[in-house]
C-alpha atoms as a PDB file:
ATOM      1  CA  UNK A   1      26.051  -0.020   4.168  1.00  0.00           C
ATOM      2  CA  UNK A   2      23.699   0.037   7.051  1.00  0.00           C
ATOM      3  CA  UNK A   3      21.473   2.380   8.836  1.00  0.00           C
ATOM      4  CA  UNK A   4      20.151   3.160  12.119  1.00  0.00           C
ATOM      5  CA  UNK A   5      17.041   3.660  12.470  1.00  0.00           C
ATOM      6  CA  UNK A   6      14.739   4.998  14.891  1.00  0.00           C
ATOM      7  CA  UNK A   7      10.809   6.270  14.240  1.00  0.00           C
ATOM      8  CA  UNK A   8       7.468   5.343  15.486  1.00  0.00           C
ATOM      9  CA  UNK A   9       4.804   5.306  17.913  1.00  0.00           C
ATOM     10  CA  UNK A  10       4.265   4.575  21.067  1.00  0.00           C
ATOM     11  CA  UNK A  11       2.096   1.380  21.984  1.00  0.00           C
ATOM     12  CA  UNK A  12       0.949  -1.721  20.784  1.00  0.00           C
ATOM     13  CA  UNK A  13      -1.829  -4.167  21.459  1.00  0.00           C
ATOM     14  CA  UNK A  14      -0.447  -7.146  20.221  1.00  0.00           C
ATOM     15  CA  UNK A  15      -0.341 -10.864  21.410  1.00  0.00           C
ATOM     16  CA  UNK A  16       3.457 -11.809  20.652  1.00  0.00           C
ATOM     17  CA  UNK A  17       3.598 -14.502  18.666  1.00  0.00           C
ATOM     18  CA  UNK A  18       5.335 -18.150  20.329  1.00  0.00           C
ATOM     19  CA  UNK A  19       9.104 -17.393  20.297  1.00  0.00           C
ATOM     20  CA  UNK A  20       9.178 -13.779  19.060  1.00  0.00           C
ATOM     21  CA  UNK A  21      11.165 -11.195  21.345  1.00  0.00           C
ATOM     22  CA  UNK A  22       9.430  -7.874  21.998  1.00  0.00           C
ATOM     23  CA  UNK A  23      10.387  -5.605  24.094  1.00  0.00           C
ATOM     24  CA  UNK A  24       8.174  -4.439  26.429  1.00  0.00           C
ATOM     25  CA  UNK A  25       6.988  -0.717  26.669  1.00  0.00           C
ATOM     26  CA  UNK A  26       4.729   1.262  28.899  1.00  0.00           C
ATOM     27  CA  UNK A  27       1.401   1.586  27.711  1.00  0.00           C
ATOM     28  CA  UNK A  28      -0.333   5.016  27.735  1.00  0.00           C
ATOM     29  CA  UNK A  29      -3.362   5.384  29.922  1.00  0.00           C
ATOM     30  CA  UNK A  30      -6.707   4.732  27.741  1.00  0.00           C
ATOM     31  CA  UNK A  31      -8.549   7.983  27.014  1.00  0.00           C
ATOM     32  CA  UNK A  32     -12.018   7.751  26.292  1.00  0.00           C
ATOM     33  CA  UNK A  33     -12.744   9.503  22.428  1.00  0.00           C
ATOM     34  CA  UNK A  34     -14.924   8.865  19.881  1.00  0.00           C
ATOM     35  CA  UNK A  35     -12.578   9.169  16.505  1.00  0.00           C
ATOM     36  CA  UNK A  36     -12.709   9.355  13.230  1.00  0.00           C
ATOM     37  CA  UNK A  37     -10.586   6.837  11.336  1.00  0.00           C
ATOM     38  CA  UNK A  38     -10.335   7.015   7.319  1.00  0.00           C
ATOM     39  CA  UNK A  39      -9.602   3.626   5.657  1.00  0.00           C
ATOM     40  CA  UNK A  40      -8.054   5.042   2.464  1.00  0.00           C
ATOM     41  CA  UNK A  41      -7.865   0.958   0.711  1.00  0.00           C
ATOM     42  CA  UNK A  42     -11.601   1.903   1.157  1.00  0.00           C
ATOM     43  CA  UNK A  43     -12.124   5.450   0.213  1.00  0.00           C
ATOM     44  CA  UNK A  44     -14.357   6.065   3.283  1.00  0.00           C
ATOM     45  CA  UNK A  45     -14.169   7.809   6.436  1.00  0.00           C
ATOM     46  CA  UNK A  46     -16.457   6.342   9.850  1.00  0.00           C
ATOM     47  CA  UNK A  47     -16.905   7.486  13.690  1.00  0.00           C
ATOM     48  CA  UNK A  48     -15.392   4.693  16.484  1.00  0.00           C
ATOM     49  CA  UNK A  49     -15.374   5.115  19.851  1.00  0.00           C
ATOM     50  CA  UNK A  50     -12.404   4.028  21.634  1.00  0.00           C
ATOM     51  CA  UNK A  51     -12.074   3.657  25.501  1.00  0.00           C
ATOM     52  CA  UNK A  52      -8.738   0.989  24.951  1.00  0.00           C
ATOM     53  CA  UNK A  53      -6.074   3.485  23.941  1.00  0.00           C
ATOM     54  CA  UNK A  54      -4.834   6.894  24.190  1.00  0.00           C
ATOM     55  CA  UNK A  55      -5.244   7.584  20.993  1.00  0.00           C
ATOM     56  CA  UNK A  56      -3.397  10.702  18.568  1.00  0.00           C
ATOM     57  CA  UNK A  57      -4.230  11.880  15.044  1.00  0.00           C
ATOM     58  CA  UNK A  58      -2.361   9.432  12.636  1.00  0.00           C
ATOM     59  CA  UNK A  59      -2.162   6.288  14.582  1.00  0.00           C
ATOM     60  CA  UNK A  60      -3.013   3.256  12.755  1.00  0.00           C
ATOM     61  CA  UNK A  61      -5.518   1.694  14.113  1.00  0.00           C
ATOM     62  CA  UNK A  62      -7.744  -1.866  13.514  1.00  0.00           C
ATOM     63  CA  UNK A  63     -11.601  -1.501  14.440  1.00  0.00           C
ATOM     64  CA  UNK A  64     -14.631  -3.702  14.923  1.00  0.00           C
ATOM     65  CA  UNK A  65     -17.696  -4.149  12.181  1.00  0.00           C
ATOM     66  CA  UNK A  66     -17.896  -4.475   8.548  1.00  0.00           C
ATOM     67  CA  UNK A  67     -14.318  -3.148   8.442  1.00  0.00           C
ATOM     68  CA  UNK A  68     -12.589  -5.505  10.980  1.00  0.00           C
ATOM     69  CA  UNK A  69      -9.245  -6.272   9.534  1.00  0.00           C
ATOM     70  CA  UNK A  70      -8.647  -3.593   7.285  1.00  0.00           C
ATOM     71  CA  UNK A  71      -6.142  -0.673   8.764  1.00  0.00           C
ATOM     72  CA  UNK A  72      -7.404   2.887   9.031  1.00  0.00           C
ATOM     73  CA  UNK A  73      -5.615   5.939   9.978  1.00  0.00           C
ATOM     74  CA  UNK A  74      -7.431   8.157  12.748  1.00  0.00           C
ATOM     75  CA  UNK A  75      -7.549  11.741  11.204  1.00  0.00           C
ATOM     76  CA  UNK A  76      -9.655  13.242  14.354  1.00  0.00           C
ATOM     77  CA  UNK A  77      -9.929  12.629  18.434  1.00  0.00           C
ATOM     78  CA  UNK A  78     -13.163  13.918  19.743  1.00  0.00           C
ATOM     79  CA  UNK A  79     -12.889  14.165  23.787  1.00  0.00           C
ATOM     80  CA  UNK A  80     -16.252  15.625  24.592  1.00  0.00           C
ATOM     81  CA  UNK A  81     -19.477  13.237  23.489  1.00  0.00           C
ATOM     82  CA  UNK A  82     -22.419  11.897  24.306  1.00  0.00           C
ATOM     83  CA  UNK A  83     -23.316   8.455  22.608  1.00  0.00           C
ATOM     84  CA  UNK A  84     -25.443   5.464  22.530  1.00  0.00           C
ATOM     85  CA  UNK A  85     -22.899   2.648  22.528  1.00  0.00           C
ATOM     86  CA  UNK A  86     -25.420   0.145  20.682  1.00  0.00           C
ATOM     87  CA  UNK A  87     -24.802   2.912  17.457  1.00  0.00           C
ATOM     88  CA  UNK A  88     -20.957   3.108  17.469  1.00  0.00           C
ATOM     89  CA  UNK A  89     -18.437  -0.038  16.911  1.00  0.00           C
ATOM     90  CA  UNK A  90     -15.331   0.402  18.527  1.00  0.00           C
ATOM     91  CA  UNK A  91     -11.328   0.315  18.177  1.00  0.00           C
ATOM     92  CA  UNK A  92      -9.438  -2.425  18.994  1.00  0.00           C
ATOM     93  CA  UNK A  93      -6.011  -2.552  18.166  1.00  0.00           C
ATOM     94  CA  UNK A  94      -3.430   0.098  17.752  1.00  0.00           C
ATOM     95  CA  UNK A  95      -0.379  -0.628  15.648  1.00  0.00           C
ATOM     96  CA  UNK A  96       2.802  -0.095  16.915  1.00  0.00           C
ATOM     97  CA  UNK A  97       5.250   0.843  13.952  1.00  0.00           C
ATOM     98  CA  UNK A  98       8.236   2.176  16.496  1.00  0.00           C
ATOM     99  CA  UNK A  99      11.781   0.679  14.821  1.00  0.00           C
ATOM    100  CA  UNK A 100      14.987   0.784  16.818  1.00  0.00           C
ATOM    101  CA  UNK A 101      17.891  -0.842  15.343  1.00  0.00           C
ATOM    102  CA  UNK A 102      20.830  -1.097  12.878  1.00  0.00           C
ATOM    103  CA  UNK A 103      19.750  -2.459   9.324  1.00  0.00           C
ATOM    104  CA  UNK A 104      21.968  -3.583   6.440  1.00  0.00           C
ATOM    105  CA  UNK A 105      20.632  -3.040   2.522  1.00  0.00           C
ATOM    106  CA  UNK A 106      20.009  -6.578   1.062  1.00  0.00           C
ATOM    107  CA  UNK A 107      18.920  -5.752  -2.688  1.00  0.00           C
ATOM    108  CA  UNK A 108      14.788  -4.927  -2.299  1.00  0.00           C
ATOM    109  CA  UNK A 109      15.383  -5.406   1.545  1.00  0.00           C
ATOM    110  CA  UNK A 110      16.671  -4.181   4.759  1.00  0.00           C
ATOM    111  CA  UNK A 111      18.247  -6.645   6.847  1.00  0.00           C
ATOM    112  CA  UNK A 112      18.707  -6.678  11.146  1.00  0.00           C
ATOM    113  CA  UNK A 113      20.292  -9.538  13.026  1.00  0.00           C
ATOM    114  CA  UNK A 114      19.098  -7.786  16.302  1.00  0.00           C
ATOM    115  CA  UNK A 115      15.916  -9.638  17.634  1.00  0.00           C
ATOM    116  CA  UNK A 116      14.309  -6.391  19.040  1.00  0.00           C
ATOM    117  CA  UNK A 117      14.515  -4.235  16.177  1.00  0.00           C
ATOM    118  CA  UNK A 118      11.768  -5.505  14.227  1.00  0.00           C
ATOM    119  CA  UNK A 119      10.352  -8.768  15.925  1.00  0.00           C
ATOM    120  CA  UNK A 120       7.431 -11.148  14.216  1.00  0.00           C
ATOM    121  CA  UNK A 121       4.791  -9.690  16.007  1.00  0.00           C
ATOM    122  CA  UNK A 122       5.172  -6.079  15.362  1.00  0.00           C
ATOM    123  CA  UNK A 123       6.027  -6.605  11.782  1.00  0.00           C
ATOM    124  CA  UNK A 124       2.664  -8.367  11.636  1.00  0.00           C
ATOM    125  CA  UNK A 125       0.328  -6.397  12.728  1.00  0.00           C
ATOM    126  CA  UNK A 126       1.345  -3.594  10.199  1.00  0.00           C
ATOM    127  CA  UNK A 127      -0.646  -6.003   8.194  1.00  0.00           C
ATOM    128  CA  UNK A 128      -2.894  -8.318   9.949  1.00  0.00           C
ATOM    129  CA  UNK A 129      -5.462  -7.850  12.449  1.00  0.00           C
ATOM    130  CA  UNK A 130      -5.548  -9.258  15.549  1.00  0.00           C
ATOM    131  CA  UNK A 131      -7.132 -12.460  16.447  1.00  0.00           C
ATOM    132  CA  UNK A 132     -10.690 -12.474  17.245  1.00  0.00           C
ATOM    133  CA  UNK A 133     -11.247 -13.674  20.917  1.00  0.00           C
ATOM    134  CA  UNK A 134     -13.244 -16.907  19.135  1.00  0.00           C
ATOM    135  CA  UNK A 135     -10.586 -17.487  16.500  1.00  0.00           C
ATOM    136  CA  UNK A 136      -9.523 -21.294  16.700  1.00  0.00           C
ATOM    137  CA  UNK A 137      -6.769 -22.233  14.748  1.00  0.00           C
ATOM    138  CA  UNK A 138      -5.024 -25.858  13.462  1.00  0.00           C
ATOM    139  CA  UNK A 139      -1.818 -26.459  11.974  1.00  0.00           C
ATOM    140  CA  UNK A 140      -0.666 -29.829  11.160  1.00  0.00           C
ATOM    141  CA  UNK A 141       2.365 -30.786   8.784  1.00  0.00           C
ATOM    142  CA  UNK A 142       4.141 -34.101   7.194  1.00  0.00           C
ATOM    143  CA  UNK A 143       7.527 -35.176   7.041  1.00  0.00           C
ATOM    144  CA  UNK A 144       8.972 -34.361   3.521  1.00  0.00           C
ATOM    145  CA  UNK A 145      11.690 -31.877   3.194  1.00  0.00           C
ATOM    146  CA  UNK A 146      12.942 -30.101   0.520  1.00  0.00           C
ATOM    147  CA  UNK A 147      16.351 -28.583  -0.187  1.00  0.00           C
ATOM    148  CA  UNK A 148      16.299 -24.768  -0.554  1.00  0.00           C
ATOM    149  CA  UNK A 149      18.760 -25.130  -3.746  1.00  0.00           C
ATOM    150  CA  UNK A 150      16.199 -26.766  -5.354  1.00  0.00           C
ATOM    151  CA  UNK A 151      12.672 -25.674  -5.128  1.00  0.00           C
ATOM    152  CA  UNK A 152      11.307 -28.203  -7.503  1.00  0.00           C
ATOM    153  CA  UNK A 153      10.814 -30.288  -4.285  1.00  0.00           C
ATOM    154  CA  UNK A 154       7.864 -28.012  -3.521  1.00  0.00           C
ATOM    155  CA  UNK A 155       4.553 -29.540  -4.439  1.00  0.00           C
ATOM    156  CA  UNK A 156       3.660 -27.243  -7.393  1.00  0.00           C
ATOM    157  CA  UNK A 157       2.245 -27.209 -10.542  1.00  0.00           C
ATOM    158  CA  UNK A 158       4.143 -24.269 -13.050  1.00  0.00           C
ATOM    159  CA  UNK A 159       1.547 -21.965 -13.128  1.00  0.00           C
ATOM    160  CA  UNK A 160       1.496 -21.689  -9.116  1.00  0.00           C
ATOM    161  CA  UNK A 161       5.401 -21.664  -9.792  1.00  0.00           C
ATOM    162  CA  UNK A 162       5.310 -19.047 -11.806  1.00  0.00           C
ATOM    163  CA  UNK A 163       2.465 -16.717 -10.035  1.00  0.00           C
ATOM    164  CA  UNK A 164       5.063 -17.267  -7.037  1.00  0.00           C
ATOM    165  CA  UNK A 165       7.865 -16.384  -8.823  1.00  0.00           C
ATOM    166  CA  UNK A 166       6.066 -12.970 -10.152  1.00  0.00           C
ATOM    167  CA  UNK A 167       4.978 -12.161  -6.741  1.00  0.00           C
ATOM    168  CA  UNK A 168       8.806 -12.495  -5.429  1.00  0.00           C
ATOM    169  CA  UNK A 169      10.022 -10.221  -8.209  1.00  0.00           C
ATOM    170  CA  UNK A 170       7.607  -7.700  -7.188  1.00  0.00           C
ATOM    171  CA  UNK A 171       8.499  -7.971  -3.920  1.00  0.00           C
ATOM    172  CA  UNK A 172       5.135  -8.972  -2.153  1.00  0.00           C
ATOM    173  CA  UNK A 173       7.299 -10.863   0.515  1.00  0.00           C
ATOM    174  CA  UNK A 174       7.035  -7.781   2.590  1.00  0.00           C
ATOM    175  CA  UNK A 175       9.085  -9.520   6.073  1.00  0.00           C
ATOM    176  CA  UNK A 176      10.549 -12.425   6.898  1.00  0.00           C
ATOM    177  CA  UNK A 177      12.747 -13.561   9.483  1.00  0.00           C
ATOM    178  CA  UNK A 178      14.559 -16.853  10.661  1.00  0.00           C
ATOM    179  CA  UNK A 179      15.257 -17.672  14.329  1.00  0.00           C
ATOM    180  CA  UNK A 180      17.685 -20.522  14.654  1.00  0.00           C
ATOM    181  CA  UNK A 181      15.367 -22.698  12.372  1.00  0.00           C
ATOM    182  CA  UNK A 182      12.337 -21.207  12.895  1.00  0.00           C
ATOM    183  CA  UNK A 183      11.258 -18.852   9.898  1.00  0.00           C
ATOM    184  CA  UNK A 184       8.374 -16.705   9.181  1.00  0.00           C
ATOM    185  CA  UNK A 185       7.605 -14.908   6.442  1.00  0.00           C
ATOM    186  CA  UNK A 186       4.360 -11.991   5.343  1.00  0.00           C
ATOM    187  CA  UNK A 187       3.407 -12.090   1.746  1.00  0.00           C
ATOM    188  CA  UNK A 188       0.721  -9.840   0.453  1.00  0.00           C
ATOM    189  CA  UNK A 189      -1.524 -11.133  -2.138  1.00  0.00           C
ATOM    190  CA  UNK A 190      -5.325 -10.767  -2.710  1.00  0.00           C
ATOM    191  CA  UNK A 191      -5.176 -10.672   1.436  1.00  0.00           C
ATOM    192  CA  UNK A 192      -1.701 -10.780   3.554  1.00  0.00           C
ATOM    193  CA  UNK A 193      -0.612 -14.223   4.512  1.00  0.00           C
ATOM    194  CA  UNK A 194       1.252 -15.906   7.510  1.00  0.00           C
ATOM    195  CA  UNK A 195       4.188 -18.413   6.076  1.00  0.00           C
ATOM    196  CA  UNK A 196       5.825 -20.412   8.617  1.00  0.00           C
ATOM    197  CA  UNK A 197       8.803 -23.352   8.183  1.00  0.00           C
ATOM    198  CA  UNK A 198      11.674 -24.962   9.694  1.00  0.00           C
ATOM    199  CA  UNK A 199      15.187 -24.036   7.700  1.00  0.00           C
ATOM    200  CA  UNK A 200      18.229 -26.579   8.976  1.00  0.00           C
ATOM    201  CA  UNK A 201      20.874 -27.507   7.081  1.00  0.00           C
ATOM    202  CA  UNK A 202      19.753 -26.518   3.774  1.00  0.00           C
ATOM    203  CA  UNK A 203      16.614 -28.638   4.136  1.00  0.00           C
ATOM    204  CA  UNK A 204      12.618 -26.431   4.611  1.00  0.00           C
ATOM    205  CA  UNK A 205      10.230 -28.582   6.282  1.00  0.00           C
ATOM    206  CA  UNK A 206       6.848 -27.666   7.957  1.00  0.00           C
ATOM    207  CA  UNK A 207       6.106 -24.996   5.481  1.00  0.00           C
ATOM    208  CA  UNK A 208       2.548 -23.826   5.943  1.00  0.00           C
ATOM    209  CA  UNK A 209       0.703 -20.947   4.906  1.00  0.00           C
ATOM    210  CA  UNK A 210      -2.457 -19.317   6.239  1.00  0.00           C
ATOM    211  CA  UNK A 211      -4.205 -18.942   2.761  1.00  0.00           C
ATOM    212  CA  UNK A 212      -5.647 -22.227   3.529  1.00  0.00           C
ATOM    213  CA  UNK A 213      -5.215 -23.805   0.236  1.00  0.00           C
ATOM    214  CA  UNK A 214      -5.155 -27.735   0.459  1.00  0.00           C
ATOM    215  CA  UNK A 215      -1.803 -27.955  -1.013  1.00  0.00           C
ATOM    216  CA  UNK A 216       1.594 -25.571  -1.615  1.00  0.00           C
ATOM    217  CA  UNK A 217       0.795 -22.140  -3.308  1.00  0.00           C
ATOM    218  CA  UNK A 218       2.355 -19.127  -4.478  1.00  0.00           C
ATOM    219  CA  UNK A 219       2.772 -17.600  -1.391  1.00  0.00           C
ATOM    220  CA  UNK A 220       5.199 -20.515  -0.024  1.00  0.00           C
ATOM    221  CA  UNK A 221       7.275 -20.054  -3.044  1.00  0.00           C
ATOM    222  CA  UNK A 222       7.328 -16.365  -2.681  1.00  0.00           C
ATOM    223  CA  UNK A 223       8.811 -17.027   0.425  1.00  0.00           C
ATOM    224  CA  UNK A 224      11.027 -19.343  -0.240  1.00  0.00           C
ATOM    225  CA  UNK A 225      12.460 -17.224  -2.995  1.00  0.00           C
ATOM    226  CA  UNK A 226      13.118 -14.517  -1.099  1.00  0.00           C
ATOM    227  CA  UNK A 227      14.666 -16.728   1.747  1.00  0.00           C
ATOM    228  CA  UNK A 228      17.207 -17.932  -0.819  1.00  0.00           C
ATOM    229  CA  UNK A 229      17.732 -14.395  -1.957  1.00  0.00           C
ATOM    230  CA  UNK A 230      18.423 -12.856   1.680  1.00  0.00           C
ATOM    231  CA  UNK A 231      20.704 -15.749   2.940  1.00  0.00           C
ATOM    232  CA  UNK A 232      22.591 -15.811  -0.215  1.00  0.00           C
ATOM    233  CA  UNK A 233      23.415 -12.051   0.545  1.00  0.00           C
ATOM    234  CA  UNK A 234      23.710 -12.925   3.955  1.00  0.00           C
ATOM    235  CA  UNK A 235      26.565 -15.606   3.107  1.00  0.00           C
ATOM    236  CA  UNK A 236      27.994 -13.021   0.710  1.00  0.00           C
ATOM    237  CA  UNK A 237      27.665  -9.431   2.877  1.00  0.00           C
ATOM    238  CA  UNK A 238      27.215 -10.399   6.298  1.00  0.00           C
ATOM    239  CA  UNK A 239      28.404 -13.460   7.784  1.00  0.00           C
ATOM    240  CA  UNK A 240      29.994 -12.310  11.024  1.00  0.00           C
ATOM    241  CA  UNK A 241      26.817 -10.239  11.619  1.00  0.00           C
ATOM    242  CA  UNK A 242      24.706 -13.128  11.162  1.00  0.00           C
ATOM    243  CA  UNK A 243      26.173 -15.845  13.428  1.00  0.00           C
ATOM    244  CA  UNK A 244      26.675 -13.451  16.240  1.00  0.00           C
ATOM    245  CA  UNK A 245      22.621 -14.261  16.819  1.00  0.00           C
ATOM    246  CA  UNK A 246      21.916 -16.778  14.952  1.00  0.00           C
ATOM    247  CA  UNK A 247      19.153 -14.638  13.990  1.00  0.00           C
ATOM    248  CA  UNK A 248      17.780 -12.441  10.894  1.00  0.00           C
ATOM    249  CA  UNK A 249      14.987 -10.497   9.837  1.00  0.00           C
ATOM    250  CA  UNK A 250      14.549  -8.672   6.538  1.00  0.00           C
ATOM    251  CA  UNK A 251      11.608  -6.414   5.625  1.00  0.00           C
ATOM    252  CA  UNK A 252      10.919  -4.773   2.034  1.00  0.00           C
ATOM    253  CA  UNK A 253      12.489  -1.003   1.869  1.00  0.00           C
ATOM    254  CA  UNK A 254       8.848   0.483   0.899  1.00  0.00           C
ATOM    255  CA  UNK A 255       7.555  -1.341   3.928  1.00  0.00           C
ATOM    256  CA  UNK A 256       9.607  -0.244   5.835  1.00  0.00           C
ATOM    257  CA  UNK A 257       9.826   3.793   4.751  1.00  0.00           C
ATOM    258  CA  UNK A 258       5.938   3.504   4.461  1.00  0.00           C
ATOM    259  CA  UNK A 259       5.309   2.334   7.974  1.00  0.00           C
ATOM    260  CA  UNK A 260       8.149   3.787  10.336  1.00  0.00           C
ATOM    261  CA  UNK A 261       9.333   7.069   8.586  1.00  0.00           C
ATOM    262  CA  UNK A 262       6.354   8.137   6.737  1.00  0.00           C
ATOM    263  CA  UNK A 263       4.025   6.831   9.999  1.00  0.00           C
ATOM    264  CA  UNK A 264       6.384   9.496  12.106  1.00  0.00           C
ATOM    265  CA  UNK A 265       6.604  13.007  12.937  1.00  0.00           C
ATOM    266  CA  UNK A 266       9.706  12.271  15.335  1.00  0.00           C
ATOM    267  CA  UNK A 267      13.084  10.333  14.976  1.00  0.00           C
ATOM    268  CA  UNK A 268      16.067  10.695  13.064  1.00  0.00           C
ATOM    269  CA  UNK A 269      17.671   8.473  10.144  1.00  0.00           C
ATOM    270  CA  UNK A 270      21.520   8.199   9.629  1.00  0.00           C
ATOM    271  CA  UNK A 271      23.414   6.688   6.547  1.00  0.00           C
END
């Protein structure tokens, strides 16, 4: 079964992460307003003045302050103000949740083997902010390998196993994707984390999460659960589809229902 799929607004602010297709889109003219955005996580409701974006009543937006990183939905546009700028922090990232594309049910997922449906990047910031202008950041990896068959080769203890495990089952692997070898994966735990790896032959290597832990944690195994999961059904469902691109992304159904149909008031949805 798949489904085509076609919501969204219209503009994002996003870097595009190394390697990740997006395709480009014009970007409304910026609109001066001071909004009000309601972080529901939060219960709370604060005034931001934008002068970035053209901004509409239920974009999702990422702001400045003691709230940076945490998404709010703008419930109000003011155009005519008068402010001191020293008592107002600002928006700075609109999030574009637009989805274009064919996707195929894979269990608690949707799968796409088109590149520009759902790229890295986009799926991202539905759930991270963006990078601060003096964000620095390292990677660095070793040389072991493990086989995806067997995920004992993962440098875990059983109760990170099994807190990894849990999180897979209740399906806090919200994206992830594989280019050639290059995979990616967003799992949502106290925060939402980055997972990155190399998948070739069988073998992961250079998996890395952005949780910073010193060693391999839930998250990673989350991830490489659900990679198993999606490429078994892959192998099983989809196989032509699949090495046409050499390419797949999957994102969790709620995700994906929460952020491009219930985040629109336009589109259309066919089964």
């Amino acid at each position: 079964m798949s489904f085509k799929i076609g919501f969204g607004t219209e503009h994002s602010s996003w870097k595009t992460r190394e390697d990740t297709y997006v395709e480009p889109q014009v970007q409304p003219e910026a609109r001066r307003s001071v909004v009000q955005v309601s972080f529901a996580g939060r219960g709370m409701s604060l005034a931001y003045y934008n002068d970035m974006f053209d901004l509409k009543r239920g974009d999702m937006v990422y702001v400045d302050g003691k709230l940076e990183g945490q998404p709010g939905t703008v419930t109000d546009v003011n155009y005519n103000f008068k402010i001191r700028l020293s008592d107002y922090k600002r928006v700075i990232a609109v999030v574009d949740r637009t989805v274009h594309g064919r996707f195929f049910a894979a269990g608690s997922h949707f799968v796409t083997f088109d590149r520009a449906a759902l790229p890295a990047a986009k799926a991202a910031s539905w759930f991270i902010s963006p990078p601060r202008n003096d964000d620095e950041y390292v990677c660095g990896t070793d040389d072991t390998s493990f086989g995806l068959n067997d995920l004992s080769g993962i440098n875990v203890n059983a109760a990170i196993a099994e807190r990894g495990n849990r999180y897979y089952l209740e399906n806090k692997v919200r994206y992830i994707c594989l280019d050639g070898t290059k995979g990616y994966a967003i799992v949502t735990g106290g925060e939402n984390y980055e997972v990155e790896f190399s998948y070739k032959n069988g073998e992961i290597s250079g998996l890395v999460c952005s949780c910073y832990c010193s060693c391999n944690c839930k998250h990673e195994v989350a991830a490489m659960l659900q990679l198993k999961e999606i490429l078994d059904t892959i192998d099983s469902k989809y196989t032509d589809e699949y090495n046409k691109t050499g390419y797949f992304a999957a994102v969790d159904k709620g995700t994906l229902f929460s952020f491009a149909v219930d985040g629109s008031d336009s589109g259309s949805f066919v089964l």
